[in-house]
C-alpha atoms as a PDB file:
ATOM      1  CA  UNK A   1      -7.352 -66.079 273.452  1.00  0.00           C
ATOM      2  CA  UNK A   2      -9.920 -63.429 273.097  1.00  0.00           C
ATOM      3  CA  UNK A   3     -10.878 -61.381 276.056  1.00  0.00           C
ATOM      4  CA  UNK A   4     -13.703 -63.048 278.542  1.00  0.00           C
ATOM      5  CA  UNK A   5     -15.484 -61.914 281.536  1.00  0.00           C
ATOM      6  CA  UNK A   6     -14.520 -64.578 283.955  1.00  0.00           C
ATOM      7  CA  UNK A   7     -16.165 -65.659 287.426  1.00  0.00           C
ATOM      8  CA  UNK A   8     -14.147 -66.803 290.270  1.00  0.00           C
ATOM      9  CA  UNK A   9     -15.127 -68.283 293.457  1.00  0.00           C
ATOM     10  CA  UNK A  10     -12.548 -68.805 296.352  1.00  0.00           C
ATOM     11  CA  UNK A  11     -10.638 -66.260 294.817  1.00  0.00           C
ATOM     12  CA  UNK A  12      -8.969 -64.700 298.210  1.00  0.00           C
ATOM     13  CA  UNK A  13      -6.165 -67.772 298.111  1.00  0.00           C
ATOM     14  CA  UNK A  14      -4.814 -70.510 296.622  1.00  0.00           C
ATOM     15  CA  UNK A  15      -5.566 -71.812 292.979  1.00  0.00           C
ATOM     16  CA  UNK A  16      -8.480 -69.529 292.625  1.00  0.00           C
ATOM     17  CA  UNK A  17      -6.334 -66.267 293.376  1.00  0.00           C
ATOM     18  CA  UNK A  18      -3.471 -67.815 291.283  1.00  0.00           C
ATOM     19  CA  UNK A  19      -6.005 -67.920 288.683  1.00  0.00           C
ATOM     20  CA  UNK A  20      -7.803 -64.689 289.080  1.00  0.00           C
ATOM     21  CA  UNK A  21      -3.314 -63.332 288.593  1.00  0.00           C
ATOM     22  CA  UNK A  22      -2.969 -65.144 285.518  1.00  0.00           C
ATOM     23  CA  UNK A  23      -6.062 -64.329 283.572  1.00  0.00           C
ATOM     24  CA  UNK A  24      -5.687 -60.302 285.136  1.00  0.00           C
ATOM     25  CA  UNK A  25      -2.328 -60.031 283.299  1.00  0.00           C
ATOM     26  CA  UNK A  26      -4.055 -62.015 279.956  1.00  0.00           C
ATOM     27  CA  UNK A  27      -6.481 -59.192 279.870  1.00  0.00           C
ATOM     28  CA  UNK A  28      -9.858 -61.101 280.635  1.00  0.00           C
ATOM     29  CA  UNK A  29     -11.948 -59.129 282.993  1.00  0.00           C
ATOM     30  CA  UNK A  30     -12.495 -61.132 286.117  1.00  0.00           C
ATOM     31  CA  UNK A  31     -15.337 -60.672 288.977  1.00  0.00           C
ATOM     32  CA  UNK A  32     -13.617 -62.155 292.428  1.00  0.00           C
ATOM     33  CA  UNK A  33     -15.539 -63.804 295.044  1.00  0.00           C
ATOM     34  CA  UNK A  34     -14.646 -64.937 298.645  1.00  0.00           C
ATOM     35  CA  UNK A  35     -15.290 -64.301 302.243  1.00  0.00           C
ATOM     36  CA  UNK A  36     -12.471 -62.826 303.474  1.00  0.00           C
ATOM     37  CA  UNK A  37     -12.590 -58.477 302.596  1.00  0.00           C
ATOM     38  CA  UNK A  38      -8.977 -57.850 303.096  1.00  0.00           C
ATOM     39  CA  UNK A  39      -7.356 -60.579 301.066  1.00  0.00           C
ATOM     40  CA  UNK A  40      -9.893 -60.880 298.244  1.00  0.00           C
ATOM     41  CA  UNK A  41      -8.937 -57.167 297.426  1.00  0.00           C
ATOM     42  CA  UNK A  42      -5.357 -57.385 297.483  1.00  0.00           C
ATOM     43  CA  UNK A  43      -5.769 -60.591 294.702  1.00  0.00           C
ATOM     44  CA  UNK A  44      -7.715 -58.158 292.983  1.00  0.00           C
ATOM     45  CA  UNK A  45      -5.409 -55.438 292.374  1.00  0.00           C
ATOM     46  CA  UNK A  46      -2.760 -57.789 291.824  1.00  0.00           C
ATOM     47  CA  UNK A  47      -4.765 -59.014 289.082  1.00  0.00           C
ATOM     48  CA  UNK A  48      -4.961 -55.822 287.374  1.00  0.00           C
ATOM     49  CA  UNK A  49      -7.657 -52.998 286.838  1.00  0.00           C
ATOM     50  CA  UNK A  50     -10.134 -55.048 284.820  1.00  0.00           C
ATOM     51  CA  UNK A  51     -10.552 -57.152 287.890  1.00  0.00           C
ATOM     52  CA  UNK A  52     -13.435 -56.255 291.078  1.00  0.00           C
ATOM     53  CA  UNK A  53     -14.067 -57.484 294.221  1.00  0.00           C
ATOM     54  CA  UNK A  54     -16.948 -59.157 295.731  1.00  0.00           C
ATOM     55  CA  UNK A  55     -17.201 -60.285 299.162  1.00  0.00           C
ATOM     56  CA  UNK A  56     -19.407 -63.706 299.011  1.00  0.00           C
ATOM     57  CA  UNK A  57     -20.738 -66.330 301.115  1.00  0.00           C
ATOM     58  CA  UNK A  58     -20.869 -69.218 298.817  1.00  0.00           C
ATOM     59  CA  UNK A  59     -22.743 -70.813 300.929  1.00  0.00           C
ATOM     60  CA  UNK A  60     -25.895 -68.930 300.631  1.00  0.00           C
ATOM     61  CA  UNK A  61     -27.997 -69.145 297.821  1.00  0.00           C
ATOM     62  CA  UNK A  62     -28.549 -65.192 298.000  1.00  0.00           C
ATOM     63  CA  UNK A  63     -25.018 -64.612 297.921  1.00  0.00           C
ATOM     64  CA  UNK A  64     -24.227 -66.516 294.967  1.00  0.00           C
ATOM     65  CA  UNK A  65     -27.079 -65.107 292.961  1.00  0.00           C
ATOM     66  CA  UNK A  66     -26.058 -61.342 294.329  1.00  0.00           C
ATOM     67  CA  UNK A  67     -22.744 -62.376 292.712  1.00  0.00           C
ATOM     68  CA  UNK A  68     -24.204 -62.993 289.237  1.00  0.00           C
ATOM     69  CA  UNK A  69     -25.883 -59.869 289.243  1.00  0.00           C
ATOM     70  CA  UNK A  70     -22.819 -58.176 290.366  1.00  0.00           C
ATOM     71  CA  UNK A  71     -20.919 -59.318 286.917  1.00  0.00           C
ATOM     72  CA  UNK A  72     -23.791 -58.804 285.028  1.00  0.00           C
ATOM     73  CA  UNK A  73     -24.450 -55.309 286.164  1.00  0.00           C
ATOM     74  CA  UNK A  74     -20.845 -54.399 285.489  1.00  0.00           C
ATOM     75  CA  UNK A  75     -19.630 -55.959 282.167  1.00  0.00           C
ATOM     76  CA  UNK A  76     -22.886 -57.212 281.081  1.00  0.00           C
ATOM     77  CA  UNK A  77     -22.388 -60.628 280.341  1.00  0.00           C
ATOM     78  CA  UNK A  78     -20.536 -63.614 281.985  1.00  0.00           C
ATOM     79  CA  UNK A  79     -18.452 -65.955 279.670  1.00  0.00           C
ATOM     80  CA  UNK A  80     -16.779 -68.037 282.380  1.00  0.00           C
ATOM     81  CA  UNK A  81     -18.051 -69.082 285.681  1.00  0.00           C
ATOM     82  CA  UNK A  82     -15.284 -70.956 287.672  1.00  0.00           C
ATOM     83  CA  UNK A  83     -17.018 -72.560 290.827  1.00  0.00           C
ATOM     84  CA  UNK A  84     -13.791 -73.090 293.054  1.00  0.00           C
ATOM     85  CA  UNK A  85     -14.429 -72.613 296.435  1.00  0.00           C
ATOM     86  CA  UNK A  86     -14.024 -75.455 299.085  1.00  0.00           C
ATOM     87  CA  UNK A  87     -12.603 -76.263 302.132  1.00  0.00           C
ATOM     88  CA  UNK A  88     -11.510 -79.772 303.606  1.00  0.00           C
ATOM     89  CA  UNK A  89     -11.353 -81.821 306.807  1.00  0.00           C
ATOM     90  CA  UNK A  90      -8.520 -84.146 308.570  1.00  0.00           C
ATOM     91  CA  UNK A  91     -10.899 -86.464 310.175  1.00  0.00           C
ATOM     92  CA  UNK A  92     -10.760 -90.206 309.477  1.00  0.00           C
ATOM     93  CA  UNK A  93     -14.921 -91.588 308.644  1.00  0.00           C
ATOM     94  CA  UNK A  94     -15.852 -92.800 312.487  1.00  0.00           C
ATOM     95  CA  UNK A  95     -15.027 -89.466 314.187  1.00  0.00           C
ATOM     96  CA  UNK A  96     -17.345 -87.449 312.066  1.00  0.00           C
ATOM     97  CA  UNK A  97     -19.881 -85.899 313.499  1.00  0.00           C
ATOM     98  CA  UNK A  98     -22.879 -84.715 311.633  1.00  0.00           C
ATOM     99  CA  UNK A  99     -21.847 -80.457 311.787  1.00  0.00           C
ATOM    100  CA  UNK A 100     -18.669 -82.119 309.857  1.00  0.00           C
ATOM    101  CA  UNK A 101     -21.058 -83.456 307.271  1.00  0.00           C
ATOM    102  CA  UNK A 102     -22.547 -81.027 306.926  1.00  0.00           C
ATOM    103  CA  UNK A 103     -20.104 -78.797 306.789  1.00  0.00           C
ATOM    104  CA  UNK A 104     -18.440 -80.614 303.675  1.00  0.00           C
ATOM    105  CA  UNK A 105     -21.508 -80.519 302.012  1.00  0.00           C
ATOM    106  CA  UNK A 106     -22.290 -77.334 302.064  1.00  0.00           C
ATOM    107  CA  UNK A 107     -18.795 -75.693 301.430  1.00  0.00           C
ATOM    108  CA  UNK A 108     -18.199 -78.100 298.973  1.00  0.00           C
ATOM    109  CA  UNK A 109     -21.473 -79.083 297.311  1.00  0.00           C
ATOM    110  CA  UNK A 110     -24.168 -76.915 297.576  1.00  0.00           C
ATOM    111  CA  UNK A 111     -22.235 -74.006 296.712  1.00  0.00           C
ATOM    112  CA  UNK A 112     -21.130 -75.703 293.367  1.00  0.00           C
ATOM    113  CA  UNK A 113     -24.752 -76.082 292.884  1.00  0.00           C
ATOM    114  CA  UNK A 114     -25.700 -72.892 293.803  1.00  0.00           C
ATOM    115  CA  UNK A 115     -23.526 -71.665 290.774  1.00  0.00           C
ATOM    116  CA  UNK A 116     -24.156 -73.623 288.443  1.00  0.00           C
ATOM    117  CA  UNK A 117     -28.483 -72.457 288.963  1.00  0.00           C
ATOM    118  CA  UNK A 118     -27.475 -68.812 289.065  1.00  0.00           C
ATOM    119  CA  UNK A 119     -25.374 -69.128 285.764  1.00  0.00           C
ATOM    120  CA  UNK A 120     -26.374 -71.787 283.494  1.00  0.00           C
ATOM    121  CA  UNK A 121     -29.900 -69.393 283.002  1.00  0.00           C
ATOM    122  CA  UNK A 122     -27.505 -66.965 281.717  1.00  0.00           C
ATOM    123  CA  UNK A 123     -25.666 -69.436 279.065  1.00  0.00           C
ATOM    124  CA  UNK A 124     -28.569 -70.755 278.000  1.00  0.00           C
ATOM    125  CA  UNK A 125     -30.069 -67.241 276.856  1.00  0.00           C
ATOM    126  CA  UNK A 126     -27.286 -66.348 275.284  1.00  0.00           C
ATOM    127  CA  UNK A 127     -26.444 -70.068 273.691  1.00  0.00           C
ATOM    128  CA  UNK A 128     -22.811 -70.205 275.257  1.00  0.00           C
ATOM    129  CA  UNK A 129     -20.722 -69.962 277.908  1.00  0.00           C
ATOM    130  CA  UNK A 130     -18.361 -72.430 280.102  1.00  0.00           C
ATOM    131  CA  UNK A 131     -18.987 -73.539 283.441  1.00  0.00           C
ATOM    132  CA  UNK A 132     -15.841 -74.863 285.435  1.00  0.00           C
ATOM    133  CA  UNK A 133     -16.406 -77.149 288.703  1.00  0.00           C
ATOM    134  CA  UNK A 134     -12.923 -77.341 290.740  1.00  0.00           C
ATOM    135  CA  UNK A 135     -13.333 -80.637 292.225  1.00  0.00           C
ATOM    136  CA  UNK A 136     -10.124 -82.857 293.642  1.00  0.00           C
ATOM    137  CA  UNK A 137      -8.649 -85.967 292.837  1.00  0.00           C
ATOM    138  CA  UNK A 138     -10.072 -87.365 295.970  1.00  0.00           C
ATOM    139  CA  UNK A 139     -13.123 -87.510 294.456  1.00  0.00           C
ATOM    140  CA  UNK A 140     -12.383 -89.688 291.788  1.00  0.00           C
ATOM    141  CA  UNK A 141      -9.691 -91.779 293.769  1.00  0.00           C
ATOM    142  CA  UNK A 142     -10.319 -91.600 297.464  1.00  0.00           C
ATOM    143  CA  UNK A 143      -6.939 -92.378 298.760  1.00  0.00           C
ATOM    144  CA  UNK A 144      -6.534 -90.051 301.731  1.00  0.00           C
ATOM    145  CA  UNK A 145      -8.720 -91.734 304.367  1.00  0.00           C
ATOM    146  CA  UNK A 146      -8.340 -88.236 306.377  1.00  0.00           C
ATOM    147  CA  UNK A 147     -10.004 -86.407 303.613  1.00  0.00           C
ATOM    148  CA  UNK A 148     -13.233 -88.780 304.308  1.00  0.00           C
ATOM    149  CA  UNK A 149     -16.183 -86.487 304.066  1.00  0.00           C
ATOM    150  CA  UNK A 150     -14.192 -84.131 302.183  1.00  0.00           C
ATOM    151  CA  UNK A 151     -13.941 -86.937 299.533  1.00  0.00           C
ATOM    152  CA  UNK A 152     -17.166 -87.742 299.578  1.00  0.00           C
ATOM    153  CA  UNK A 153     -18.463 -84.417 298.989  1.00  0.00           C
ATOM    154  CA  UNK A 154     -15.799 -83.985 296.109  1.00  0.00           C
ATOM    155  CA  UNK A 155     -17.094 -86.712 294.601  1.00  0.00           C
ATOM    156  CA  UNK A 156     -20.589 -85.522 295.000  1.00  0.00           C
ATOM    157  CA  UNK A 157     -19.483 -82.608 292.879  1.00  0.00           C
ATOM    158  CA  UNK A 158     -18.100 -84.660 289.884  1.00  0.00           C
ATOM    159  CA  UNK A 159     -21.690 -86.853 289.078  1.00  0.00           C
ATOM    160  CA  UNK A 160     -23.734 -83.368 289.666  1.00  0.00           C
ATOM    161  CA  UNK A 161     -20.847 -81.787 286.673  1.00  0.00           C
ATOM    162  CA  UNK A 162     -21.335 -84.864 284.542  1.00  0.00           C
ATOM    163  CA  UNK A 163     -25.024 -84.936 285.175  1.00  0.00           C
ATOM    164  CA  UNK A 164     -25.461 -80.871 283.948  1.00  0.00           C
ATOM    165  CA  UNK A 165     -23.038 -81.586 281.269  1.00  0.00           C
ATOM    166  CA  UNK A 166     -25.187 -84.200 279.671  1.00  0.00           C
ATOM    167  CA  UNK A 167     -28.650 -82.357 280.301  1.00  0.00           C
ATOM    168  CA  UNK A 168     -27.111 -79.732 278.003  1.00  0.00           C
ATOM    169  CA  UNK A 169     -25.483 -81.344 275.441  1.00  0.00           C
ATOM    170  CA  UNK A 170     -27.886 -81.629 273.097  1.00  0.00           C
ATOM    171  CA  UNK A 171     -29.843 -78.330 273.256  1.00  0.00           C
ATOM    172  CA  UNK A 172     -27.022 -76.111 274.022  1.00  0.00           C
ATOM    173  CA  UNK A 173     -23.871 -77.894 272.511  1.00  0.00           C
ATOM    174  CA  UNK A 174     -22.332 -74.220 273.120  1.00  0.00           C
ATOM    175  CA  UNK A 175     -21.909 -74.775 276.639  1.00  0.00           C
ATOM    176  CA  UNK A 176     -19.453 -76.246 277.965  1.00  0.00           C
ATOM    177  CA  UNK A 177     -19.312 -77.992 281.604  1.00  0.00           C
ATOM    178  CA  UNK A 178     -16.006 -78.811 283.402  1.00  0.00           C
ATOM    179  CA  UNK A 179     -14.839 -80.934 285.943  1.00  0.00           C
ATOM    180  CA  UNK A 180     -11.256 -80.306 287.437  1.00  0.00           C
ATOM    181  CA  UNK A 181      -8.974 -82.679 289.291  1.00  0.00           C
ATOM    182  CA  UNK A 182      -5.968 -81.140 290.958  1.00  0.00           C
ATOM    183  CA  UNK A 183      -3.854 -83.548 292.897  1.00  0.00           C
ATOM    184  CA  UNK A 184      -2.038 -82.699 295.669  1.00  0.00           C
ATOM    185  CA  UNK A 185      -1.488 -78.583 295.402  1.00  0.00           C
ATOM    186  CA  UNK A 186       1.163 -76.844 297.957  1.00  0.00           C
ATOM    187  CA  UNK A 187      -1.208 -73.900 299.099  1.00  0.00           C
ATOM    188  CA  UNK A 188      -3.154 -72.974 302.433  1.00  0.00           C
ATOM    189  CA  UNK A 189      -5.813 -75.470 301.676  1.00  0.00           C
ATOM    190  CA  UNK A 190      -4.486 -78.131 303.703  1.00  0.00           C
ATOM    191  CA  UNK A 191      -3.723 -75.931 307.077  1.00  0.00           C
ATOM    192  CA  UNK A 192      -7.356 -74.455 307.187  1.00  0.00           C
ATOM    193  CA  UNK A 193      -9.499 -77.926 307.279  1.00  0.00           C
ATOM    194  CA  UNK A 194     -11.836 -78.730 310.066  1.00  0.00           C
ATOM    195  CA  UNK A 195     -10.340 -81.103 312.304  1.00  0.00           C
ATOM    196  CA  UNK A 196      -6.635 -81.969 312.466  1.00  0.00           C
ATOM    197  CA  UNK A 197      -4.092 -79.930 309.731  1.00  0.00           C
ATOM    198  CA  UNK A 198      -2.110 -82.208 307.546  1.00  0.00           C
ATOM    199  CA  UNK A 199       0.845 -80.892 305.774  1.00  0.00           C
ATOM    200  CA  UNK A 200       0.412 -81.061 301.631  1.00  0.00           C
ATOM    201  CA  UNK A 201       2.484 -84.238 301.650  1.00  0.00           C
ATOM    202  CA  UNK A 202       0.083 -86.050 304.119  1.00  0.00           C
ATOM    203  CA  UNK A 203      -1.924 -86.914 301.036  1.00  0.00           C
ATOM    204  CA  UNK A 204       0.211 -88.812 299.326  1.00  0.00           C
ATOM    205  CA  UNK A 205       0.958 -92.300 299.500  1.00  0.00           C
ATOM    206  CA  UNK A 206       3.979 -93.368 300.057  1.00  0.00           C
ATOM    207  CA  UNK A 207       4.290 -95.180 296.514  1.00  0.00           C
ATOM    208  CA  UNK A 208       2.366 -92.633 294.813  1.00  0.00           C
ATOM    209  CA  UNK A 209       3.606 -91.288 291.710  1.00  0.00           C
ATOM    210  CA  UNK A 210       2.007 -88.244 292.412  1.00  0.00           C
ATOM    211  CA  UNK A 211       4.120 -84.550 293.281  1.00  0.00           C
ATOM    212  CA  UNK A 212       3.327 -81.631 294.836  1.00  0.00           C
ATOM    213  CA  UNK A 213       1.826 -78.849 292.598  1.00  0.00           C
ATOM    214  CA  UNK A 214       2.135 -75.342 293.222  1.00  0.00           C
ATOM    215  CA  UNK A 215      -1.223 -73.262 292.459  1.00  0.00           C
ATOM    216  CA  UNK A 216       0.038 -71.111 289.701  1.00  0.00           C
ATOM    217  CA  UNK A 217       0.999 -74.942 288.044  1.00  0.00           C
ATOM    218  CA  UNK A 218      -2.709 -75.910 288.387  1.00  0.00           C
ATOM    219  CA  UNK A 219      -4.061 -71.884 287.588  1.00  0.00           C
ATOM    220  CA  UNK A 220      -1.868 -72.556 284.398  1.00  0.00           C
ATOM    221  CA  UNK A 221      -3.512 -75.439 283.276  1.00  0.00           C
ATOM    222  CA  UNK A 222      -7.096 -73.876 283.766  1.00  0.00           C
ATOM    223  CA  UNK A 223      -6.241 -71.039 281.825  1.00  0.00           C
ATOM    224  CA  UNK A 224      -5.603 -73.552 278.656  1.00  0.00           C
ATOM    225  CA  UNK A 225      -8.614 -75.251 279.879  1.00  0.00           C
ATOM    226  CA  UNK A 226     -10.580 -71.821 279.104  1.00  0.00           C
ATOM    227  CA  UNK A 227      -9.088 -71.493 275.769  1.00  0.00           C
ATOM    228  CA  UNK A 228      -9.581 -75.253 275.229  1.00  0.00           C
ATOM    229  CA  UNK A 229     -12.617 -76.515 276.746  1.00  0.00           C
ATOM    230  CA  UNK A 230     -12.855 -80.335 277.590  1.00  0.00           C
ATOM    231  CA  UNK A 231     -15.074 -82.314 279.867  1.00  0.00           C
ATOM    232  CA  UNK A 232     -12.295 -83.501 282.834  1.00  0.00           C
ATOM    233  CA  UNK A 233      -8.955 -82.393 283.403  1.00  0.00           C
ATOM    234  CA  UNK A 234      -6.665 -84.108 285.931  1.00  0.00           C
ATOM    235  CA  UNK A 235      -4.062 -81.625 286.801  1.00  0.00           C
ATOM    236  CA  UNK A 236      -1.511 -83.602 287.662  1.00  0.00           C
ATOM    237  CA  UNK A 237       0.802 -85.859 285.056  1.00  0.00           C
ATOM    238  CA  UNK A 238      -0.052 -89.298 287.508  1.00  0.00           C
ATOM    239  CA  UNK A 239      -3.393 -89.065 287.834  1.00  0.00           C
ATOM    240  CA  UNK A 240      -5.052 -90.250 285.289  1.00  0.00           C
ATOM    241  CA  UNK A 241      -3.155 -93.339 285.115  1.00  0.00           C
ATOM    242  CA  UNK A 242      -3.514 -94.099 288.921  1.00  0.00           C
ATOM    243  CA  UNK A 243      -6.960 -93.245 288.218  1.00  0.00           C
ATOM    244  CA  UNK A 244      -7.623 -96.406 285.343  1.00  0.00           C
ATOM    245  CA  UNK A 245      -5.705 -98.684 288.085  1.00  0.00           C
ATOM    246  CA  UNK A 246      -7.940 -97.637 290.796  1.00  0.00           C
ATOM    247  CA  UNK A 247     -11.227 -98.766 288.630  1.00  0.00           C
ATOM    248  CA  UNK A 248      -9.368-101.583 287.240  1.00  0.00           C
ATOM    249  CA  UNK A 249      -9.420-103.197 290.261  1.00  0.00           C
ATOM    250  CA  UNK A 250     -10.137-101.609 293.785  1.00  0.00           C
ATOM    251  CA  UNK A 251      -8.837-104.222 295.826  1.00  0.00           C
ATOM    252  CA  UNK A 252      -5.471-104.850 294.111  1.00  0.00           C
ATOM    253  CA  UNK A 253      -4.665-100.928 294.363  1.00  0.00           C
ATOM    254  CA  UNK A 254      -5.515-100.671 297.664  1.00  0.00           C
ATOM    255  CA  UNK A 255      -2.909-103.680 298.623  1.00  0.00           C
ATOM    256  CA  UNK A 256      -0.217-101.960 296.887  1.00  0.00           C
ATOM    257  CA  UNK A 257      -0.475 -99.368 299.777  1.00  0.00           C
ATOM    258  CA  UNK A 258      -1.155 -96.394 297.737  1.00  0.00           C
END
């Protein structure tokens, strides 16, 4: 694969640092966003000298825009924009309160959207580009009643992908837009949610086909998504399946237990 300038968001941990270490040793040049200082420069270096730092709120509009200009001003073009920043919650959907809500929405939601304005401006002048929305599972499928507003907001994120995608398609057919579905990944995710921690195996049923990923599995299977680009990708081997049953019939799925 040739060499790309490559965005990532919640790149101090995770899938989005496993990422940002996999790309860095393919040679793409990579511009690394998160909150946290300390940790986001550490993935850096580890990913290798074409790689900077930027501390971002993804939260805030300004942020998010400062990090555009940030890759712009220093390679001069963006190729890939990977929104993958989140957080979740372990609160079941009648102890939510509305700073929960809101919460979700804005980690999970508005950043994606805040992305996808400050970069799809820049695909569209130059007629190309890829735009990659790291959604869940959960938002497809939502089968971890803890995950409730977490869920919801994930799921949010999916129609506003498949919404962009098919605004674009016909005047820019060389942009691509992205959804991914990881399943249940073994990473930090699941100890920093708001409300009660769950371990990685709290999401899955106990007759789920479903295993435990590890974040360089799912940073893998990006990477071939970025050389190949395609409209959904469900990281994990059960979901798509589980996925057809779900729609098939709600009901019946939710009786088996899963």
């Amino acid at each position: 694969m040739e060499s790309k300038v490559v965005v990532i968001t919640g790149a101090s941990g995770g899938i989005g640092a496993a990422l940002a270490v996999k790309l860095g040793a393919e040679g793409h040049s990579l511009v690394l966003a998160a909150r946290r200082e300390k940790e986001l420069k550490a993935v850096a270096e580890k990913a290798g000298p074409r790689a900077i730092a930027v501390v971002t709120n993804v939260t805030k509009r300004k942020d998010v825009e400062r990090l555009r200009d940030a890759a712009l001003k220093k390679f001069g073009h963006v190729d890939v924009w990977v929104n993958n920043a989140g957080r979740g919650i372990g609160k079941n959907v009648m102890e939510l309160t509305d700073e929960d809500l809101d919460e979700m929405i804005r980690v999970n939601v508005k950043s994606v959207l805040y992305g996808m304005q400050a970069i799809v401006p820049h695909f569209q002048q130059r007629g190309k580009g890829h735009l990659i929305n790291v959604s869940s599972f959960l938002g497809r499928v939502p089968m971890a009643a803890f995950r409730s507003a977490y869920n919801a907001a994930k799921s949010a994120v999916n129609a506003l992908t498949a919404n962009l995608r098919m605004d674009l398609r016909k005047d820019y057919p060389g942009i691509h837009v992205s959804l991914v579905m990881p399943g249940v990944v073994s990473t930090d995710f699941a100890r920093n949610v708001l409300g009660n921690a769950q371990p990685p195996a709290a999401g899955i049923p106990a007759r789920s086909p479903m295993v435990i990923q590890s974040a360089e599995e799912v940073a893998g299977l990006i990477a071939g998504l970025i050389e190949k680009p395609a409209p959904e990708l469900y990281t994990n081997p059960a979901s798509h399946e589980m996925a057809q049953r779900y729609y098939r019939d709600v009901g019946a799925y939710e009786a088996e237990g899963h």
